[in-house]
C-alpha atoms as a PDB file:
ATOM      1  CA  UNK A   1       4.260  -8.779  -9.651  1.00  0.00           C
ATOM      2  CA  UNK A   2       0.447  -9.327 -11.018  1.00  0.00           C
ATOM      3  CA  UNK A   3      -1.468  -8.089  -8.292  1.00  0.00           C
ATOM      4  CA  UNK A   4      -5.092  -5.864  -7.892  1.00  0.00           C
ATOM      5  CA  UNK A   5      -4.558  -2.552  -7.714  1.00  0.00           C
ATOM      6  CA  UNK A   6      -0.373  -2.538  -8.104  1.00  0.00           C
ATOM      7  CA  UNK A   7       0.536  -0.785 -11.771  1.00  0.00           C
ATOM      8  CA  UNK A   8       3.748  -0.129 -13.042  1.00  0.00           C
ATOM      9  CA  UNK A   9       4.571   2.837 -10.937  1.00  0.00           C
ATOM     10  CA  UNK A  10       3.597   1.144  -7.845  1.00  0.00           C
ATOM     11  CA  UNK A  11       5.448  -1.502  -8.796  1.00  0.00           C
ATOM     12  CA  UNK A  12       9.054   0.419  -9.578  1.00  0.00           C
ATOM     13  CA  UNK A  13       8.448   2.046  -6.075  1.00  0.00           C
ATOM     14  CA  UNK A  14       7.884  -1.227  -4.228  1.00  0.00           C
ATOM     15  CA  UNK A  15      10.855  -2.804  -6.055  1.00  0.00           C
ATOM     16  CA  UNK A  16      12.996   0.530  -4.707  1.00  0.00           C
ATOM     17  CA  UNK A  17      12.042  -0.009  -1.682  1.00  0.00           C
ATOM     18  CA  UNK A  18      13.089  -3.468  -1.724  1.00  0.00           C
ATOM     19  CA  UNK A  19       9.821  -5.260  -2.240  1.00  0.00           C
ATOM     20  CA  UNK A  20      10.114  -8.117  -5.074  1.00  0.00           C
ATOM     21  CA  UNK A  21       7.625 -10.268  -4.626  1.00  0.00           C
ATOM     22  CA  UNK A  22       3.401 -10.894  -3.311  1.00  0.00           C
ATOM     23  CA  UNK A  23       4.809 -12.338  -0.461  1.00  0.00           C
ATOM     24  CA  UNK A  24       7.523  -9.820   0.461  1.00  0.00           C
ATOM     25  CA  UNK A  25       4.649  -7.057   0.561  1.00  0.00           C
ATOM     26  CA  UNK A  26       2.624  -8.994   2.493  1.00  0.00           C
ATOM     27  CA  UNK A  27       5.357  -9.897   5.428  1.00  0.00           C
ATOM     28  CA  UNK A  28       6.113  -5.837   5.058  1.00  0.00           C
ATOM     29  CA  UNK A  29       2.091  -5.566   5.715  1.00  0.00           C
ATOM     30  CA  UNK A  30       0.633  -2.234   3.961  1.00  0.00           C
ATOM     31  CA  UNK A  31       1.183   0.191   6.014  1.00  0.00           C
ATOM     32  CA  UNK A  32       5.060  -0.343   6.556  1.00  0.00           C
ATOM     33  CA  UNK A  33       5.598  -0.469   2.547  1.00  0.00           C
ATOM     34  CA  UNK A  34       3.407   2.717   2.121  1.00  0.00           C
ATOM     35  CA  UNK A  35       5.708   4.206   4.612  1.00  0.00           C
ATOM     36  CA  UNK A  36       8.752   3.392   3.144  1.00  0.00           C
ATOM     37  CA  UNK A  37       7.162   4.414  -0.589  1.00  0.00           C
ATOM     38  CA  UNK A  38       6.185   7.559   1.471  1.00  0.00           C
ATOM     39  CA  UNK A  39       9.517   8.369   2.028  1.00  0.00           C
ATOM     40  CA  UNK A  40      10.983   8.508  -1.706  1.00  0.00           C
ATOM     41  CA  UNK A  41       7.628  10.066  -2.892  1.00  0.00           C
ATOM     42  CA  UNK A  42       6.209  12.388  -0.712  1.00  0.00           C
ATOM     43  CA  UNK A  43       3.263  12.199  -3.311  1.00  0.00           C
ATOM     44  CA  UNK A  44       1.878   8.682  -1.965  1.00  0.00           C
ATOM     45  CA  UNK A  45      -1.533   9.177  -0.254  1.00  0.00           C
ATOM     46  CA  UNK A  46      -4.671   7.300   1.201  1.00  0.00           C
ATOM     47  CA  UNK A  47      -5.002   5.736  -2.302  1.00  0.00           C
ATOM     48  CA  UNK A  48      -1.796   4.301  -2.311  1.00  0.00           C
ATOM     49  CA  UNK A  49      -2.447   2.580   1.043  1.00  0.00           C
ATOM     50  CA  UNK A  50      -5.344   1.291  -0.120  1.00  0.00           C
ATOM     51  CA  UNK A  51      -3.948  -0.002  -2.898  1.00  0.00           C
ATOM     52  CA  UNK A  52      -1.521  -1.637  -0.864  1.00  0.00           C
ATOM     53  CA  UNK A  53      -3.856  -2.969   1.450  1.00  0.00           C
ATOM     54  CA  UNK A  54      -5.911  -4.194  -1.378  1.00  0.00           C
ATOM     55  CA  UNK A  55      -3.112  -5.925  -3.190  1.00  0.00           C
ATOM     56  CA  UNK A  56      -2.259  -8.119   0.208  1.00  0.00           C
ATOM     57  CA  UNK A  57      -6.017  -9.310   0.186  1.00  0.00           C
ATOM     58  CA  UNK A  58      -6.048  -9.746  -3.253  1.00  0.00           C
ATOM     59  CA  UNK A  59      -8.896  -7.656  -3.891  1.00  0.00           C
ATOM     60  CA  UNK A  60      -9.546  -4.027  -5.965  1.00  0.00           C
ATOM     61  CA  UNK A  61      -9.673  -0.928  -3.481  1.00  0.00           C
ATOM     62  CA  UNK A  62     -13.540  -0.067  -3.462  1.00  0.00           C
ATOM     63  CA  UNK A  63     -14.154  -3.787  -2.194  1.00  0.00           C
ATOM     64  CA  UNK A  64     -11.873  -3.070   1.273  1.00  0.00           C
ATOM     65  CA  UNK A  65     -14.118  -3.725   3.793  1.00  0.00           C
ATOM     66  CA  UNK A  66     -15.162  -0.548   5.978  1.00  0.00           C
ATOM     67  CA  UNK A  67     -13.431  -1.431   8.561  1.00  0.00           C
ATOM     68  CA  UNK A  68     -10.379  -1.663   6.807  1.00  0.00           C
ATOM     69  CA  UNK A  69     -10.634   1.510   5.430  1.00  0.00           C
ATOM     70  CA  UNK A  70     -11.040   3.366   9.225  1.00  0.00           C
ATOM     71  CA  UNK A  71      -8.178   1.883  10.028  1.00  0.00           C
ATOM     72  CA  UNK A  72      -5.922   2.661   7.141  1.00  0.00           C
ATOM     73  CA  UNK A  73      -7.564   6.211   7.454  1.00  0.00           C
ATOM     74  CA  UNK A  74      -6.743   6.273  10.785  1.00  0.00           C
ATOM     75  CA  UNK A  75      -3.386   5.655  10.614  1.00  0.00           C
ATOM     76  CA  UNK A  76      -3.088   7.690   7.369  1.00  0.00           C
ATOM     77  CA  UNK A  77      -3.962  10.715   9.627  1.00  0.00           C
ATOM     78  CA  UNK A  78      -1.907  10.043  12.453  1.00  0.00           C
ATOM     79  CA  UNK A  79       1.199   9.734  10.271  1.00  0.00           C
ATOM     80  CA  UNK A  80       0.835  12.236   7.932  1.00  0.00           C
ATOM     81  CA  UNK A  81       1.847  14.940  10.564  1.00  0.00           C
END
């Protein structure tokens, strides 16, 4: 999977959680996959959601809009107990 943002780590941990392909991730939507990579690595973090997020548009992490980015922060923060 060649996408911004989505290395070989990310990768593996996408694949174990049963995402194969661009458009897999993208029906899954961000959040939902960094969930589910949040529960076999308690490790994953803001960045990772970003990342995420980033790979769906297509774009590298610094160029999410703001907006995004309150939004993924918000729900980073409500979820992460």
């Amino acid at each position: 999977m060649k996408l911004p943002n989505i290395g070989a780590y990310i990768e593996e941990q996408l694949n174990t959680i049963g995402i194969a392909t661009y458009e897999q991730l993208k029906e899954c939507g961000s959040k939902q996959a960094w969930l589910k990579i949040k529960g076999i690595d308690d490790s994953a973090c803001i960045n990772r959601l970003y990342a995420l997020e980033g790979a769906i548009q297509g774009i590298s992490k610094p160029q999410l809009s703001t907006e995004i980015k309150s939004e993924l922060k918000e729900f980073y923060n409500a979820v992460k107990g």
